[in-house]
N, C-alpha and C. Protein backbone atom coordinates (compact mmCIF):
# COMPACT_ATOMS: atom_id res chain seq x y z
N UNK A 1 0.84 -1.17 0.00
CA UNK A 1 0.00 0.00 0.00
C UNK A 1 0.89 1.24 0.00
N UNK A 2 0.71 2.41 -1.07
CA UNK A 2 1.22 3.67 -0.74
C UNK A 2 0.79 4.57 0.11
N UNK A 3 1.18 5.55 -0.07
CA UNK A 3 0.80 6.96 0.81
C UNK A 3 -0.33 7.50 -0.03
N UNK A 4 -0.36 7.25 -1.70
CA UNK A 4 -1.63 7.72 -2.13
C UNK A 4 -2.85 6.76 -2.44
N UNK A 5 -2.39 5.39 -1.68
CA UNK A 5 -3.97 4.72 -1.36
C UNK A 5 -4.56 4.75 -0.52
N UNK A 6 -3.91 5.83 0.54
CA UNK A 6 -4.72 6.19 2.14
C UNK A 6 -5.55 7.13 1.33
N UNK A 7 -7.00 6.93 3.07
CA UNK A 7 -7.83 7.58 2.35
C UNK A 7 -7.96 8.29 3.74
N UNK A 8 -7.83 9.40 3.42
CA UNK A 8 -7.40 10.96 4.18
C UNK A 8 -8.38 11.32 4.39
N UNK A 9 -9.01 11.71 5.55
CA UNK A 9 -10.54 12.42 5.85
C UNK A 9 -10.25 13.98 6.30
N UNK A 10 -10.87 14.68 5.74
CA UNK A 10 -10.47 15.76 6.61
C UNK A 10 -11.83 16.12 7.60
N UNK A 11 -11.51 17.19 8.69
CA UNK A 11 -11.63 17.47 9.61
C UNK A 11 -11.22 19.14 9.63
N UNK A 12 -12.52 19.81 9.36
CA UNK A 12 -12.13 21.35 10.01
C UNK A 12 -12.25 21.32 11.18
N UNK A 13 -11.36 22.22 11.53
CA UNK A 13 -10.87 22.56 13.22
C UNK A 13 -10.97 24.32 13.34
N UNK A 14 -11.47 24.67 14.70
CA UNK A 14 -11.59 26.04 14.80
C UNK A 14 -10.58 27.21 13.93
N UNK A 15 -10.51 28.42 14.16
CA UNK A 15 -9.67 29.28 13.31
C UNK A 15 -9.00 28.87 12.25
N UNK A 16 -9.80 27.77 11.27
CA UNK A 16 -9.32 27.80 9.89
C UNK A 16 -8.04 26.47 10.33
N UNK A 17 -8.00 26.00 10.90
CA UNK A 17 -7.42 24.74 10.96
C UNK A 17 -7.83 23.40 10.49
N UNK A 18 -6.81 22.74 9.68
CA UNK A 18 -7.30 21.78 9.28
C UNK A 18 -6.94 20.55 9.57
N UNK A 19 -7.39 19.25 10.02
CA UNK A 19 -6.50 17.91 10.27
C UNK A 19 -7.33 16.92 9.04
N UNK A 20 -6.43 16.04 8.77
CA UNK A 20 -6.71 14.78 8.05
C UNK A 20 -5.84 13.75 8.15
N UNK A 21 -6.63 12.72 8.40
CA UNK A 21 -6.27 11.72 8.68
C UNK A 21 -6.62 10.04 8.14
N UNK A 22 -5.69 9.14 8.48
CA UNK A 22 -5.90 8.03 7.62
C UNK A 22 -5.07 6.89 8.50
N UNK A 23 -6.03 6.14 8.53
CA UNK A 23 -6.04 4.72 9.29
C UNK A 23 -5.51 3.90 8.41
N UNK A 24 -4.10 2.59 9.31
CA UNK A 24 -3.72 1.36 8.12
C UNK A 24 -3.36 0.46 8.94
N UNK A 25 -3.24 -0.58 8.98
CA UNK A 25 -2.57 -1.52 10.00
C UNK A 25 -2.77 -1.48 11.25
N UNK A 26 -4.02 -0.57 11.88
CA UNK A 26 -3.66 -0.43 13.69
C UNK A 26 -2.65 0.83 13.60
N UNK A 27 -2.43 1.38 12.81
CA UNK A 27 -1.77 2.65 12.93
C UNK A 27 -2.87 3.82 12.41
N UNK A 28 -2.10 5.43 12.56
CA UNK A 28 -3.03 6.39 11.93
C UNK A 28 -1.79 7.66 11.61
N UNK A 29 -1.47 7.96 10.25
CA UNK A 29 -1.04 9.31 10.07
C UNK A 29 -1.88 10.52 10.33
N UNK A 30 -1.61 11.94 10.72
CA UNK A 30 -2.37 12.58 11.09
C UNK A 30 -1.52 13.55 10.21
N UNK A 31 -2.05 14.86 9.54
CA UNK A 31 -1.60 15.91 8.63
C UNK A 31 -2.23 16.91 9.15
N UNK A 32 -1.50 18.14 10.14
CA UNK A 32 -2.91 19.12 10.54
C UNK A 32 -1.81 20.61 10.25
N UNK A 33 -2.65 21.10 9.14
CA UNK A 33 -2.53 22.70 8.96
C UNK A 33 -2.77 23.66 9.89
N UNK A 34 -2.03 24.26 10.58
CA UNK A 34 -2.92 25.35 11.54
C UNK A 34 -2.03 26.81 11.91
N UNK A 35 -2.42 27.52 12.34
CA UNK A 35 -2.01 28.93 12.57
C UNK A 35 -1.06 28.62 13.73
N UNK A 36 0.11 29.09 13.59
CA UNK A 36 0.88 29.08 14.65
C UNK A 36 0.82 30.08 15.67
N UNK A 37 1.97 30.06 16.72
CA UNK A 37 1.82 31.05 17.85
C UNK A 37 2.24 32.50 17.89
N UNK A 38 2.75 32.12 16.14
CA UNK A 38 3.54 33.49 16.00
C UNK A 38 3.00 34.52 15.65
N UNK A 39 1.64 34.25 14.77
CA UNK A 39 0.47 35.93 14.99
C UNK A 39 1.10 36.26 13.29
N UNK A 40 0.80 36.93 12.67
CA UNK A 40 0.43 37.71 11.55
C UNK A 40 0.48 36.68 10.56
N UNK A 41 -0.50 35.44 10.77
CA UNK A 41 -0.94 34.52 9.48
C UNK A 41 0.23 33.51 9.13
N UNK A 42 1.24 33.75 10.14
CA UNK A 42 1.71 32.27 9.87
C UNK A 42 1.26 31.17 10.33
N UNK A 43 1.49 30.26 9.74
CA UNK A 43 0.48 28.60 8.84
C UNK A 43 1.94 27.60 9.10
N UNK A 44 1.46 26.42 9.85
CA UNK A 44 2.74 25.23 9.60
C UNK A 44 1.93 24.24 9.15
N UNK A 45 2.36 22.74 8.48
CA UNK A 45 1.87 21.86 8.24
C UNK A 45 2.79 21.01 8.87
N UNK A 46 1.82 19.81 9.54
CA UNK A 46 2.92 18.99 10.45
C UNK A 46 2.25 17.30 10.23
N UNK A 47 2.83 16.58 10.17
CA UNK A 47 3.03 15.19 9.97
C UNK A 47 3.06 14.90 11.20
N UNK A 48 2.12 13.74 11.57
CA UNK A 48 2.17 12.55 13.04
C UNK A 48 1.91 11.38 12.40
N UNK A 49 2.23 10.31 13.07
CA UNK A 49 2.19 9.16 12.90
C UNK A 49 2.04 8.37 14.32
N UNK A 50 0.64 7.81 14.68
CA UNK A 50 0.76 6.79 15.62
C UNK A 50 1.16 5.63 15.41
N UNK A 51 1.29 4.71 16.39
CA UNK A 51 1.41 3.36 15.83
C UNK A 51 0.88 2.71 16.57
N UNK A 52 0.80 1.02 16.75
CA UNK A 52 -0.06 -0.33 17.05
C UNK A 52 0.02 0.17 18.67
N UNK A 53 1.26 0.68 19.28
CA UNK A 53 1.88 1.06 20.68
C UNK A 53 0.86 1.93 21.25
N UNK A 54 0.56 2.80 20.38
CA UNK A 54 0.20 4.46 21.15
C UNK A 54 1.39 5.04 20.74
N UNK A 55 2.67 5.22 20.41
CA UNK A 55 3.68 5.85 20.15
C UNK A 55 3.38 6.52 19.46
N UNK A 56 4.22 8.41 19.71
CA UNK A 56 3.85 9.37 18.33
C UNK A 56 5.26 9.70 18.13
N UNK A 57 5.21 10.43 16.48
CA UNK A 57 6.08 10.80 16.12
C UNK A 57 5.54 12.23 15.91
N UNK A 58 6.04 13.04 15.42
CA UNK A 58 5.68 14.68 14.88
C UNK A 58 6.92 15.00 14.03
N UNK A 59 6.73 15.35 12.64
CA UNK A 59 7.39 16.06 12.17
C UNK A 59 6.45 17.64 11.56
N UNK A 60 7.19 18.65 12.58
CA UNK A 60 6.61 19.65 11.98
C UNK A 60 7.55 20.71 11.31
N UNK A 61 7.27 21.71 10.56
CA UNK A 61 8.18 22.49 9.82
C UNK A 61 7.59 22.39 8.49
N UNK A 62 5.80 22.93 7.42
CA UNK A 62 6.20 22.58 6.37
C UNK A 62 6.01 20.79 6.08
N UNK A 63 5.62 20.19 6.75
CA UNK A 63 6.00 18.67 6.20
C UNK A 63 4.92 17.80 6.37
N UNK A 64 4.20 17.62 5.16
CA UNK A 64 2.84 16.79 4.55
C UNK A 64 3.46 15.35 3.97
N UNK A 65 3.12 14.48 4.24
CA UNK A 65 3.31 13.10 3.85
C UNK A 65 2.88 12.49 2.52
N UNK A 66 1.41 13.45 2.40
CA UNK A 66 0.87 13.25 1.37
C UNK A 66 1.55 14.07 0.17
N UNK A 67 3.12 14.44 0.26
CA UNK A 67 3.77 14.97 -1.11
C UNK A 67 4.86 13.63 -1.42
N UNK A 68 4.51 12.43 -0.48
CA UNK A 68 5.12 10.99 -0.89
C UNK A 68 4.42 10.24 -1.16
N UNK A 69 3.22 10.65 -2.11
CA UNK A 69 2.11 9.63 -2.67
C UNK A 69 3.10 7.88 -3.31
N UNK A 70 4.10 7.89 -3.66
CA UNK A 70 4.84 7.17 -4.39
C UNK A 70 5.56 6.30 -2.95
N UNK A 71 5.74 6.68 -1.84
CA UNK A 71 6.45 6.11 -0.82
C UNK A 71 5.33 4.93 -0.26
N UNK A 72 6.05 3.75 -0.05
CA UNK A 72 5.05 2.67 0.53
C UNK A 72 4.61 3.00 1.99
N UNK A 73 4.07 2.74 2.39
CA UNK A 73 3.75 3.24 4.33
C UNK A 73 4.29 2.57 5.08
N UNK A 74 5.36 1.73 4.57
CA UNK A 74 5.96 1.02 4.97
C UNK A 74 7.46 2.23 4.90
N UNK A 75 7.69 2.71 4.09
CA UNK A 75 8.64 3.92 3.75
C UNK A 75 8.35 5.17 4.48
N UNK A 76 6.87 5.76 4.22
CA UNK A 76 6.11 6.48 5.11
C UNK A 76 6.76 6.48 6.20
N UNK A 77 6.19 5.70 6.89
CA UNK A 77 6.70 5.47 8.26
C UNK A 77 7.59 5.81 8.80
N UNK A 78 9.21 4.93 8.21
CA UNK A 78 9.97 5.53 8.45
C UNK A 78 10.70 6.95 8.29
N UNK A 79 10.20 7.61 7.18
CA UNK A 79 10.57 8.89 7.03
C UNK A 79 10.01 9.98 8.00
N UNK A 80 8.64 9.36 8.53
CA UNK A 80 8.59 10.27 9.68
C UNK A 80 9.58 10.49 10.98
N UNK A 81 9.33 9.24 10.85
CA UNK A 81 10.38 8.39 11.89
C UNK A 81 11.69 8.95 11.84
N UNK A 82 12.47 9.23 10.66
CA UNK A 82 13.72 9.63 10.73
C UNK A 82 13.51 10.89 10.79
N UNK A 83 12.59 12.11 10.06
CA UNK A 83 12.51 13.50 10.37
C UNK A 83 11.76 14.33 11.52
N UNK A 84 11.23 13.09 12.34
CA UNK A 84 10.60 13.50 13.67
C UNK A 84 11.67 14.65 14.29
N UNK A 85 11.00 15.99 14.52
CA UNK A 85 11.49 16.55 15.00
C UNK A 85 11.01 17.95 16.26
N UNK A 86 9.74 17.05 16.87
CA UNK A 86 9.19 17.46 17.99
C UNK A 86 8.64 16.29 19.07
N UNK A 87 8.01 15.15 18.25
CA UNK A 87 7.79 14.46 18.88
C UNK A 87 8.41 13.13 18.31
N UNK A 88 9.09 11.94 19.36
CA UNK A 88 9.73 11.19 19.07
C UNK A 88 9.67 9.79 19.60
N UNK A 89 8.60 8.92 19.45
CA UNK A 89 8.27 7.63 19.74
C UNK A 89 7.48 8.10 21.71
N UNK A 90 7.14 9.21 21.82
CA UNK A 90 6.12 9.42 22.97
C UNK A 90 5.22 8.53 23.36
């Protein structure tokens, strides 16, 4: 299975925030757009990944999963995994 045979739901969230998400194996990637803390319309996009555990990852900075439609989720995975860079097997 790839990253573009998940099927991504979205989810509006207050002040123009957006999450989507997609279930595979007992796992769930999560993709959520939202206004940061910094005030005059800056926007991050951030990548999570649970797994079978409860474990999270977070890569935020800019970084949608769904621009690795071609990566297996088996690849997925790990690329979060290696660019996690807020949250890290929590």
């Amino acid at each position: 299975m790839t990253v573009s045979d998940l099927d991504f739901v979205e989810e509006k969230l207050l002040d123009g925030n957006v999450c989507w998400r997609a279930k595979f194996d007992d796992c769930q990637f999560t993709i959520l757009d939202r206004m940061t803390g910094f005030g005059n319309g800056i926007r991050d996009t951030e990548t999570g990944y649970r797994d079978k555990d409860n474990l999270f990852w977070l890569v935020s900075g800019m970084f949608d999963i769904r621009d690795y439609p071609d990566l297996t989720t088996e690849e997925a995975v790990a690329k979060v995994m290696e660019l996690a860079n807020t949250c890290k097997g929590i």
